[in-house]
C-alpha atoms as a PDB file:
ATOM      1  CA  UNK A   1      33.527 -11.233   6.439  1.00  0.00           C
ATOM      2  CA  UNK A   2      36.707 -10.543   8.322  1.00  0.00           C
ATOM      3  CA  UNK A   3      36.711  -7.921  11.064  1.00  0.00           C
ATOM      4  CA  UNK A   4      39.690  -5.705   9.228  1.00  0.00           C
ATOM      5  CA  UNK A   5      37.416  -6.138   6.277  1.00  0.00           C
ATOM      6  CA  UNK A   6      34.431  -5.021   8.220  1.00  0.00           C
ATOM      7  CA  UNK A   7      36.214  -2.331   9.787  1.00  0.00           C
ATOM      8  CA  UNK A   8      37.652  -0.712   6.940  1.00  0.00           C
ATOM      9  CA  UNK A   9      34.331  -0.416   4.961  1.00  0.00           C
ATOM     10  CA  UNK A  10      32.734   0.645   8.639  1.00  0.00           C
ATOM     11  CA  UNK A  11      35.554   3.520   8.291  1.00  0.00           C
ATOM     12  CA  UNK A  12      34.658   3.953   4.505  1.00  0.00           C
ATOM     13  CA  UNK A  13      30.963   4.988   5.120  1.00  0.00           C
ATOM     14  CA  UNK A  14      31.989   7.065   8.034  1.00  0.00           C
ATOM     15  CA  UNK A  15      34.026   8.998   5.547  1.00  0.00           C
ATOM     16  CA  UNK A  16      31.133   8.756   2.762  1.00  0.00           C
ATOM     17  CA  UNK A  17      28.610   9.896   5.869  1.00  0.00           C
ATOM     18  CA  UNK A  18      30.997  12.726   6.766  1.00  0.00           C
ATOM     19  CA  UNK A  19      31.341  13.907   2.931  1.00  0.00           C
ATOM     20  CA  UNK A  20      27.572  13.775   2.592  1.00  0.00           C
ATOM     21  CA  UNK A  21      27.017  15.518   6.225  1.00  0.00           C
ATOM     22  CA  UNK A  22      28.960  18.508   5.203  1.00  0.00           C
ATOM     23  CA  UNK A  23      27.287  19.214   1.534  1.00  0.00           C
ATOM     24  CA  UNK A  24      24.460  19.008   3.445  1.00  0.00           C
ATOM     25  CA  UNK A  25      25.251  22.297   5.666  1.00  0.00           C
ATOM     26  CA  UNK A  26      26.352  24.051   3.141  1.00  0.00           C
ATOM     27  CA  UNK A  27      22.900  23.592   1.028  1.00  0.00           C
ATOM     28  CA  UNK A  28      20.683  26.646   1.141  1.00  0.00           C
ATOM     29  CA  UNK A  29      17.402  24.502   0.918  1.00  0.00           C
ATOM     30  CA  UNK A  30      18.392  22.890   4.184  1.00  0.00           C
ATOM     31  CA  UNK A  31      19.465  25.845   6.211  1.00  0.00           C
ATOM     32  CA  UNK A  32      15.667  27.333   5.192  1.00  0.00           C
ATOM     33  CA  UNK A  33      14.129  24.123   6.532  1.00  0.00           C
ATOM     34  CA  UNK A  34      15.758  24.237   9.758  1.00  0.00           C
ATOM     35  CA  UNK A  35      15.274  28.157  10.123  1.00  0.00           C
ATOM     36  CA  UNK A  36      11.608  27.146   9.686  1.00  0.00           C
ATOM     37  CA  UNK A  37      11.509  24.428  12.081  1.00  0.00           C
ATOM     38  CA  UNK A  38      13.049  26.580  14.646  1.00  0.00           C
ATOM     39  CA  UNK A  39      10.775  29.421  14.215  1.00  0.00           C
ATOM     40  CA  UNK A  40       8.238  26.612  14.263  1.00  0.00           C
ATOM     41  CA  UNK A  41       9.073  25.034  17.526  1.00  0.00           C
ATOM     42  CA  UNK A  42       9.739  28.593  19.147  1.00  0.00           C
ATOM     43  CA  UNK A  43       6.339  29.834  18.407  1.00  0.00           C
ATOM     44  CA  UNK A  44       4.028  26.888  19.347  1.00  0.00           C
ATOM     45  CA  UNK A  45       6.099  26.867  22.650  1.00  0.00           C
ATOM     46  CA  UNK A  46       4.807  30.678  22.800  1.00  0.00           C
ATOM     47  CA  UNK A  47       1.313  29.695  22.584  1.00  0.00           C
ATOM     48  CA  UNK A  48       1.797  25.916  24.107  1.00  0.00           C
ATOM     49  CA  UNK A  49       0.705  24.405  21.747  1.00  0.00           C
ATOM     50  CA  UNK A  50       1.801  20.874  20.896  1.00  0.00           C
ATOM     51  CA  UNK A  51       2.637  19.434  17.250  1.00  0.00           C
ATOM     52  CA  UNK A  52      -0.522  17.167  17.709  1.00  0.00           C
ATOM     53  CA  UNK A  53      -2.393  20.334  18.452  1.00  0.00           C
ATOM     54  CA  UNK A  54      -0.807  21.649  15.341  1.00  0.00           C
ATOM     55  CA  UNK A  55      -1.985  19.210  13.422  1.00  0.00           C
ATOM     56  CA  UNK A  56      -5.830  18.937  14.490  1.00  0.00           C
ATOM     57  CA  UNK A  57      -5.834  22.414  13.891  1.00  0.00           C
ATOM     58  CA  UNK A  58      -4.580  21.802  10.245  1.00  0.00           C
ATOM     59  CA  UNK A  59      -6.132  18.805   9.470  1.00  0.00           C
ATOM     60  CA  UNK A  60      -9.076  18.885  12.023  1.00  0.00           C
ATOM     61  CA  UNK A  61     -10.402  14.971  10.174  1.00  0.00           C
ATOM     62  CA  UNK A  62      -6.819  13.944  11.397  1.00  0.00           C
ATOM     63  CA  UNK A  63      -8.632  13.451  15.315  1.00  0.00           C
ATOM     64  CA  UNK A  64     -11.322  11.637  13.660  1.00  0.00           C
ATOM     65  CA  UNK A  65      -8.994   9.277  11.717  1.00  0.00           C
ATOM     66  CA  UNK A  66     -10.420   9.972   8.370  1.00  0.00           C
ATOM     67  CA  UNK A  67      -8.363  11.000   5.742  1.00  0.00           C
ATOM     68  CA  UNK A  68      -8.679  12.550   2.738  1.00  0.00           C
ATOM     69  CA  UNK A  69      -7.641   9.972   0.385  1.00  0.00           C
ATOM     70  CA  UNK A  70      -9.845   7.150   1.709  1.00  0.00           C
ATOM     71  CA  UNK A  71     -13.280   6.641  -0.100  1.00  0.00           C
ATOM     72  CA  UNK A  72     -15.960   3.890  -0.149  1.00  0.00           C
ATOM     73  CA  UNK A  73     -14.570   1.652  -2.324  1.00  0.00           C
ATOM     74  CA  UNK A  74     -17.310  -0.844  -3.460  1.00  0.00           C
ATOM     75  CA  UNK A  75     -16.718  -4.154  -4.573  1.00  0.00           C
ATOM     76  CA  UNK A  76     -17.220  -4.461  -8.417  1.00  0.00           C
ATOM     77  CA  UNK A  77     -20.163  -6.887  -9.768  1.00  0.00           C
ATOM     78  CA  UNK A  78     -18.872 -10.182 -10.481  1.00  0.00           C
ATOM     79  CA  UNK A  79     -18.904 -11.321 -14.320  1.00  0.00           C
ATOM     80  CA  UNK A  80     -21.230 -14.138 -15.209  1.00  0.00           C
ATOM     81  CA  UNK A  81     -20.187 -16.911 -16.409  1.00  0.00           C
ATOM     82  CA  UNK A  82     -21.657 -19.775 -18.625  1.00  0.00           C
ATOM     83  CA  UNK A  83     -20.302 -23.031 -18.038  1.00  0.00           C
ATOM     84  CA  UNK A  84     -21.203 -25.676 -20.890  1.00  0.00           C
ATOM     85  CA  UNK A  85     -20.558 -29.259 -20.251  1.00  0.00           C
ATOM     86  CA  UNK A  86     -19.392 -31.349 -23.209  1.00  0.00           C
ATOM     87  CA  UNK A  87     -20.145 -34.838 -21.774  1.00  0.00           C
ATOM     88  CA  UNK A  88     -23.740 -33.860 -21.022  1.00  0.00           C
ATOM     89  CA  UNK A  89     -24.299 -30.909 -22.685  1.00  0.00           C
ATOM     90  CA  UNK A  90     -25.552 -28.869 -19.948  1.00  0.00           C
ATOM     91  CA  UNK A  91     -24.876 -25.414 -19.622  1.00  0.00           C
ATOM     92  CA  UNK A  92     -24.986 -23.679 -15.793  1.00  0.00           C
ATOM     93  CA  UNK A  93     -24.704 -19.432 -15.695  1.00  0.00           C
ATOM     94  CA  UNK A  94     -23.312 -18.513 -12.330  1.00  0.00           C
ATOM     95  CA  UNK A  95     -21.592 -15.409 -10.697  1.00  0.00           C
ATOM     96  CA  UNK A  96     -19.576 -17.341  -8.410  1.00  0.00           C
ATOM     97  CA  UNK A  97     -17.964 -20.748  -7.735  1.00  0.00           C
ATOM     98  CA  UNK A  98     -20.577 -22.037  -5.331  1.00  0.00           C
ATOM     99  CA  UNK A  99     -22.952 -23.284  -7.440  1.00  0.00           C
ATOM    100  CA  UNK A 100     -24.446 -26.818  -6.678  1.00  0.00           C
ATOM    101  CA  UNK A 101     -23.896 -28.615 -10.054  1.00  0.00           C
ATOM    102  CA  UNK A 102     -20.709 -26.789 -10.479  1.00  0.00           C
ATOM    103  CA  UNK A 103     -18.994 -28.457  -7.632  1.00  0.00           C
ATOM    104  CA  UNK A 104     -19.914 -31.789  -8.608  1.00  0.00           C
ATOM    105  CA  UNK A 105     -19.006 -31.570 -11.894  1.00  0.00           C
ATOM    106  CA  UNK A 106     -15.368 -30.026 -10.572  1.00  0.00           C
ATOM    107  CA  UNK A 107     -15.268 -33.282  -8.173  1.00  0.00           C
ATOM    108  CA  UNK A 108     -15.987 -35.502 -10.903  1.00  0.00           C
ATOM    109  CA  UNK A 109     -13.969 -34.081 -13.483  1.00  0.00           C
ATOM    110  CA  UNK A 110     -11.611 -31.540 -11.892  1.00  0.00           C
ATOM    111  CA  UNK A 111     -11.480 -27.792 -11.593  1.00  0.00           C
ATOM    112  CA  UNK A 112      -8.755 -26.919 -13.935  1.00  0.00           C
ATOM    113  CA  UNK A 113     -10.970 -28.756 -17.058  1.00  0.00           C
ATOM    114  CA  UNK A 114     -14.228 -27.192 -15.796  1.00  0.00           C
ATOM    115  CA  UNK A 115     -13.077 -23.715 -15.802  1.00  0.00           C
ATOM    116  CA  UNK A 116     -11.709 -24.553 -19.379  1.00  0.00           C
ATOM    117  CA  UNK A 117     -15.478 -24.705 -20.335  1.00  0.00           C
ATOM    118  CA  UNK A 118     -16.134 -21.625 -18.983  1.00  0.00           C
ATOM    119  CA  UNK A 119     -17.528 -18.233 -21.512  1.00  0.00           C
ATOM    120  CA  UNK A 120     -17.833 -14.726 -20.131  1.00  0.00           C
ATOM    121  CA  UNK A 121     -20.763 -13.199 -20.597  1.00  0.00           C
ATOM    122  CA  UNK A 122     -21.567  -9.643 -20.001  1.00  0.00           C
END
């Protein structure tokens, strides 16, 4: 990009910015929030408080750093799974991938065709 070109869409947000900037002061919504803040920040300075103090005092867990939201997630059970081999006509039921026979028989005929012999059972 060009530096003109660069300047005159630098100038074009500017005046986008300043548009935005001024609906902004005249919104009612806004001039409450900043009434509050300021009636906020005049008041803890009364009683010297801090917005961290604020805060504990609201949300005491907050010091701790436990929220609300977090919970103990467990892990859900893994599915087992029957594996049935067509060359020999074994069949292996596992929970996970690190089963003995299973490995060999993905080294000898590949993963991609041993999972295809794969059920789901419940």
């Amino acid at each position: 990009m060009s530096l003109i070109n660069e300047f005159r869409e630098t100038k074009e947000r500017i005046k986008e910015l300043e548009e935005r900037l001024a609906s902004l002061s005249q919104d009612s919504k806004l001039k409450k929030e900043l009434e509050f803040e300021e009636k906020l920040r005049i008041l803890m300075s009364e009683y010297s408080k801090s917005l961290r103090d604020i805060t504990l005092i609201l949300d005491p867990q907050a010091a701790r750093g436990v929220t609300k939201t977090t919970s103990t997630r467990t892990r859900s059970p893994r599915k087992m799974k029957q594996y049935n081999n067509p060359h020999t006509g074994e069949v292996i039921e596992t929970k996970g991938g690190n089963h003995k026979v299973l490995k060999e028989w993905k080294a000898k005929w590949g993963g991609d065709t041993v999972e295809s012999w794969v059920t789901l059972l419940d």
